[in-house]
N, C-alpha and C. Protein backbone atom coordinates (compact mmCIF):
# COMPACT_ATOMS: atom_id res chain seq x y z
N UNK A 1 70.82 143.67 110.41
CA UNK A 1 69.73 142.73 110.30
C UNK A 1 68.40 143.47 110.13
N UNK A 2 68.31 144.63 110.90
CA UNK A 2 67.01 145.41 111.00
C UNK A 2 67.35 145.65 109.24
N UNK A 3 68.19 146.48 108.78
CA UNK A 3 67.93 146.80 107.79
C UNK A 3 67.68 146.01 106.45
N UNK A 4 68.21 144.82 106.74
CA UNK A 4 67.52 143.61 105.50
C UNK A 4 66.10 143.69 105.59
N UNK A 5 65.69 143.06 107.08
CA UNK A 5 63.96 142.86 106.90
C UNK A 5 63.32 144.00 106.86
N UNK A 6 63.43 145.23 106.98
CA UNK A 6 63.23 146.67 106.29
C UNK A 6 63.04 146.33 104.73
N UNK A 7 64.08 145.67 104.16
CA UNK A 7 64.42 145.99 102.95
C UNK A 7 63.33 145.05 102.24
N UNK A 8 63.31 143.59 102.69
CA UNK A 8 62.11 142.76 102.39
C UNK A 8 60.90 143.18 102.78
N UNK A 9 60.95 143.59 103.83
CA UNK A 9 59.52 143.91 103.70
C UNK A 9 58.72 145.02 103.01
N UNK A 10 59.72 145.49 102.66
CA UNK A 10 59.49 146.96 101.52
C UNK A 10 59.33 146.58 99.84
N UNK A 11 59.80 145.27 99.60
CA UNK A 11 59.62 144.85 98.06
C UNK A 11 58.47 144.46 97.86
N UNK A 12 58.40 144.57 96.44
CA UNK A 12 57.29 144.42 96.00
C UNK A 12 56.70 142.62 96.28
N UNK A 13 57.75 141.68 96.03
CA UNK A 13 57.25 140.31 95.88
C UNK A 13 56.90 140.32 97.29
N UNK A 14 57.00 141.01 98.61
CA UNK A 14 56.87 140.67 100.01
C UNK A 14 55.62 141.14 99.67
N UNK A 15 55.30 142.32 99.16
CA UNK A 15 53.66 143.18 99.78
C UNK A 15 52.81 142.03 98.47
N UNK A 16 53.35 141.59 97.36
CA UNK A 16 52.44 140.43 96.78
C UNK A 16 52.37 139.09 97.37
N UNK A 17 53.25 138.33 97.96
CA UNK A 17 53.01 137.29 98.09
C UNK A 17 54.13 137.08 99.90
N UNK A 18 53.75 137.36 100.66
CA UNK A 18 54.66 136.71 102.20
C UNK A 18 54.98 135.76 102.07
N UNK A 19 53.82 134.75 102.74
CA UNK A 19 54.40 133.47 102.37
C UNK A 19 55.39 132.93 101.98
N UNK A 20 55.40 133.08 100.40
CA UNK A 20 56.28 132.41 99.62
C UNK A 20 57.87 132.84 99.93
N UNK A 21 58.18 134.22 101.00
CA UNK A 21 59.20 135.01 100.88
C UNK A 21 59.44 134.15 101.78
N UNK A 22 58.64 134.81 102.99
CA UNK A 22 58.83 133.52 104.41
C UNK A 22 59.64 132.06 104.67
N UNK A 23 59.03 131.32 103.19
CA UNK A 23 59.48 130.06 103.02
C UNK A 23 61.01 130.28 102.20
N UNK A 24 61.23 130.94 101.64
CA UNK A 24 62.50 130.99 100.89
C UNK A 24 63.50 131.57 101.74
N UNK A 25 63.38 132.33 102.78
CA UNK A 25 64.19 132.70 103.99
C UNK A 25 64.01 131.62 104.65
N UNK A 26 63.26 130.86 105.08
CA UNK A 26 63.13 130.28 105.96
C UNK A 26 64.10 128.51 105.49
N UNK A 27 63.95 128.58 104.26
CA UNK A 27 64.95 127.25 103.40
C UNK A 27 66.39 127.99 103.19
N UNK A 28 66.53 129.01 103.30
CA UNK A 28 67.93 128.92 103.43
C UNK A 28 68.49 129.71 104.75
N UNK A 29 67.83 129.45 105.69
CA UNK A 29 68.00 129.44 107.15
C UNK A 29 68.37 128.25 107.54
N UNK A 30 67.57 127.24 106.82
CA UNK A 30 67.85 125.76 106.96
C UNK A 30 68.47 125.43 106.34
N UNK A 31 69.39 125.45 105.31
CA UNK A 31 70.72 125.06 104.32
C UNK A 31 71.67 125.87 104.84
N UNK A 32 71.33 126.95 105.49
CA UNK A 32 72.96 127.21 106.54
C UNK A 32 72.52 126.45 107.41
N UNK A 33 71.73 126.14 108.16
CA UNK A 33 72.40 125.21 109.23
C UNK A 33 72.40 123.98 109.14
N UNK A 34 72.29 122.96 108.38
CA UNK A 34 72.73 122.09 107.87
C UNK A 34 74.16 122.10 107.33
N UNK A 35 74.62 122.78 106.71
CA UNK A 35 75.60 123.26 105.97
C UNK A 35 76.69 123.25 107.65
N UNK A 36 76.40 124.68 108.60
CA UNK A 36 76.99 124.37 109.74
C UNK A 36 77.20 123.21 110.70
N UNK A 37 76.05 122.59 110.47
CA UNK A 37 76.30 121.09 110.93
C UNK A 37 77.23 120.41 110.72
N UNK A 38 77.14 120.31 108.77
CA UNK A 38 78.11 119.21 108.68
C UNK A 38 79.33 119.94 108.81
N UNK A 39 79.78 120.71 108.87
CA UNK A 39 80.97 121.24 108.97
C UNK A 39 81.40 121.14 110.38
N UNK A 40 80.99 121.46 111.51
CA UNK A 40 80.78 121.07 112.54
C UNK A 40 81.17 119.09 112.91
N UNK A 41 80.44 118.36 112.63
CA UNK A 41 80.53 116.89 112.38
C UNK A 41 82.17 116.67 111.69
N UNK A 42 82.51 117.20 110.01
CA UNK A 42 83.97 117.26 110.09
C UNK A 42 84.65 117.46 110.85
N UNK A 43 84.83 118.58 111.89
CA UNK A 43 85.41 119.25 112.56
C UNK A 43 85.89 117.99 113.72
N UNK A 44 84.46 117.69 114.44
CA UNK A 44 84.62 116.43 115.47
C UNK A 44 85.44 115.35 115.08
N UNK A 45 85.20 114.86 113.81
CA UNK A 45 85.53 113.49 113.07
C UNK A 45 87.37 114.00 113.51
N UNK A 46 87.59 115.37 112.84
CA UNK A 46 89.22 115.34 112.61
C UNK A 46 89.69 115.28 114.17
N UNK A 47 89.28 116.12 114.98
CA UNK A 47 89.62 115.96 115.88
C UNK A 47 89.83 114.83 116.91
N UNK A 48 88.75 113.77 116.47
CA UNK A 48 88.87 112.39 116.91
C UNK A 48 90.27 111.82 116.78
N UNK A 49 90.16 112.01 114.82
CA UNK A 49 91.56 111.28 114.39
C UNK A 49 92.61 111.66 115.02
N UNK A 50 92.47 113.04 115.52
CA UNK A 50 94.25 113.71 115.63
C UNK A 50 94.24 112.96 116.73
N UNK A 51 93.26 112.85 118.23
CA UNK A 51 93.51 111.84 119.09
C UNK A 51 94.17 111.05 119.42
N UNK A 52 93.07 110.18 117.94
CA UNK A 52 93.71 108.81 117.95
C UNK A 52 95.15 108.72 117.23
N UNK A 53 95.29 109.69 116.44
CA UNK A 53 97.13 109.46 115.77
C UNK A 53 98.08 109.76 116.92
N UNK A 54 97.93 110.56 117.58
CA UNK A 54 98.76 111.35 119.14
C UNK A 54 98.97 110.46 120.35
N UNK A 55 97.57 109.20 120.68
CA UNK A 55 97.47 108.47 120.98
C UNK A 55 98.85 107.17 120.37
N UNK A 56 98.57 107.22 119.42
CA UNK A 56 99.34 105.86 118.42
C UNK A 56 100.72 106.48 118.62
N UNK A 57 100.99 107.49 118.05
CA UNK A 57 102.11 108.52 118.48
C UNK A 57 103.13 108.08 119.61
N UNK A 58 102.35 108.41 120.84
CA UNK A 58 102.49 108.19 122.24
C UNK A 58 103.26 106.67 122.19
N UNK A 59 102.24 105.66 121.67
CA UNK A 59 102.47 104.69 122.14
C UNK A 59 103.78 103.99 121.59
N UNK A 60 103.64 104.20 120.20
CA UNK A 60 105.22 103.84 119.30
C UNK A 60 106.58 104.46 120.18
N UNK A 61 106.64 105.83 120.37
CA UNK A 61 107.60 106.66 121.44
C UNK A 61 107.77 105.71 122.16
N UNK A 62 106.77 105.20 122.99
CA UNK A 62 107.04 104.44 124.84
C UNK A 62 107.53 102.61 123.91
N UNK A 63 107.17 102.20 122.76
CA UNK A 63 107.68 101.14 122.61
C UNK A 63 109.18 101.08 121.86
N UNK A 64 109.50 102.46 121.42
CA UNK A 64 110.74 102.99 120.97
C UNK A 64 111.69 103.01 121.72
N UNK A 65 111.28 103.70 122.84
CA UNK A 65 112.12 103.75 123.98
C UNK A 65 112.39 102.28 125.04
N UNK A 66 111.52 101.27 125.27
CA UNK A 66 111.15 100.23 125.53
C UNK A 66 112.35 99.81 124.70
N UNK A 67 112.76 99.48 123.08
CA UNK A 67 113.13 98.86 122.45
C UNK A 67 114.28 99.60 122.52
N UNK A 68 115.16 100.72 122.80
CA UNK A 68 116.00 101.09 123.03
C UNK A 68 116.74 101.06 124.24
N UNK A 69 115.91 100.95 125.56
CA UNK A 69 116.33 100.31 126.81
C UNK A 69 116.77 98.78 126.69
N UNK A 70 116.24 98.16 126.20
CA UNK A 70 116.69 96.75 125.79
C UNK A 70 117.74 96.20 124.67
N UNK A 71 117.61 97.57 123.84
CA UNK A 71 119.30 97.42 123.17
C UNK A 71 120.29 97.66 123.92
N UNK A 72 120.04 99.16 125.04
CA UNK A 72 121.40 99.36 126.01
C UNK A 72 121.53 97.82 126.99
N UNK A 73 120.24 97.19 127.37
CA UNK A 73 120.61 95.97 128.12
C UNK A 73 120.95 94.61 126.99
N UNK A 74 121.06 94.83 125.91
CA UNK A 74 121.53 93.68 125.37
C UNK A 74 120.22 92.94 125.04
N UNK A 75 118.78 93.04 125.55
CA UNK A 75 117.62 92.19 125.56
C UNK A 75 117.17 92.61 124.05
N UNK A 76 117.01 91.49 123.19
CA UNK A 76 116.31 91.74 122.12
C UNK A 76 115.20 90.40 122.03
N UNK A 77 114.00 90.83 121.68
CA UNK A 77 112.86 90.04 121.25
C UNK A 77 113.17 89.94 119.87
N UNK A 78 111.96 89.41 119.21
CA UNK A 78 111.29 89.52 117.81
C UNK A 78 110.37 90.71 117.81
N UNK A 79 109.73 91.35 119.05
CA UNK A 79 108.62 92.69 119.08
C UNK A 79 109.64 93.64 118.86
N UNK A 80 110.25 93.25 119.66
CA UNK A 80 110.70 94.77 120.13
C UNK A 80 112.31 95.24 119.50
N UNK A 81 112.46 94.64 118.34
CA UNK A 81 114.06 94.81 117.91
C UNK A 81 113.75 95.99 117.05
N UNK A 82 115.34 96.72 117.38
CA UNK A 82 114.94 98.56 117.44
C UNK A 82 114.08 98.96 115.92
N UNK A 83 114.41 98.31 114.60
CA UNK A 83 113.98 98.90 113.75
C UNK A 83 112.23 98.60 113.37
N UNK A 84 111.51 97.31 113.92
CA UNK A 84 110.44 97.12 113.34
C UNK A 84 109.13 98.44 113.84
N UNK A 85 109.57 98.78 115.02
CA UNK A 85 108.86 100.09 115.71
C UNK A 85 108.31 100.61 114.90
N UNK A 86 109.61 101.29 114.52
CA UNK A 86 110.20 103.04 113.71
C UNK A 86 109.32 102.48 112.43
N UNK A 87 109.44 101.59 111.49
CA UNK A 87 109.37 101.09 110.47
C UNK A 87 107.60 101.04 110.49
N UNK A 88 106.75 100.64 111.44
CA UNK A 88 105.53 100.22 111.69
C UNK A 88 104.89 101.44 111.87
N UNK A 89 105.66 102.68 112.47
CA UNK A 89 104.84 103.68 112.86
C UNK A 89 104.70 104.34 111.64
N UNK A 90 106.31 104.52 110.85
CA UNK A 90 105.98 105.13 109.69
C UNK A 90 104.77 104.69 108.74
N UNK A 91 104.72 103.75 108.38
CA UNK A 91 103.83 102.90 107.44
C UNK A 91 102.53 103.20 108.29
N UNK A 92 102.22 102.77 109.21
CA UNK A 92 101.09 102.38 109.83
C UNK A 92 99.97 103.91 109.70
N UNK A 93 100.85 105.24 109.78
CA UNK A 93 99.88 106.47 109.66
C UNK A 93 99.56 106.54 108.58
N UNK A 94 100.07 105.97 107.49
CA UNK A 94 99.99 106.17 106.14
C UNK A 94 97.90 105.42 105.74
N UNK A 95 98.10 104.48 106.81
CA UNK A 95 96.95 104.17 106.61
C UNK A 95 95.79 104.77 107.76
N UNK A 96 95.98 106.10 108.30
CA UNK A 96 94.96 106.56 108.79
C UNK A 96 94.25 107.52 108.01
């Protein structure tokens, strides 16, 4: 790092005009971190989703199993008959 601002401050456009150098370091000081931001913000967003799919995940499993305890007891609904689960979970990530 020492040796960059060594290096700027040794050019010619630095000893003519600062300022203007100042501001052009200083705008893409600020377009990396913007830049890190949003990448950052992606980062959160995915991690939300994986959540919420692991979450959904979870819950299909416990109504899978639910719907498979009630096949070994003979109990069948309209919710809970073994294939609409399996069938709902597949489809249903398709739309996350």
């Amino acid at each position: 790092m020492i040796e960059i601002k060594t290096l700027v401050e040794d050019s010619d456009i630095f000893k003519t005009d600062p300022e203007f150098v100042r501001g052009i370091i200083k705008s893409i000081a600020e377009d990396q971190k913007f830049k890190t931001d949003e990448e950052q913000s992606k980062l959160e967003f995915e991690r939300a989703r994986l959540v919420r799919l692991e979450k959904r995940l979870e819950l299909e499993k416990l109504r899978l199993q639910t719907a498979s305890e009630n096949v070994d007891n003979n109990v069948f609904t309209d919710t809970e008959y073994p294939g609409n689960n399996c069938e709902n979970l597949i489809y249903g990530t398709r739309n996350c």
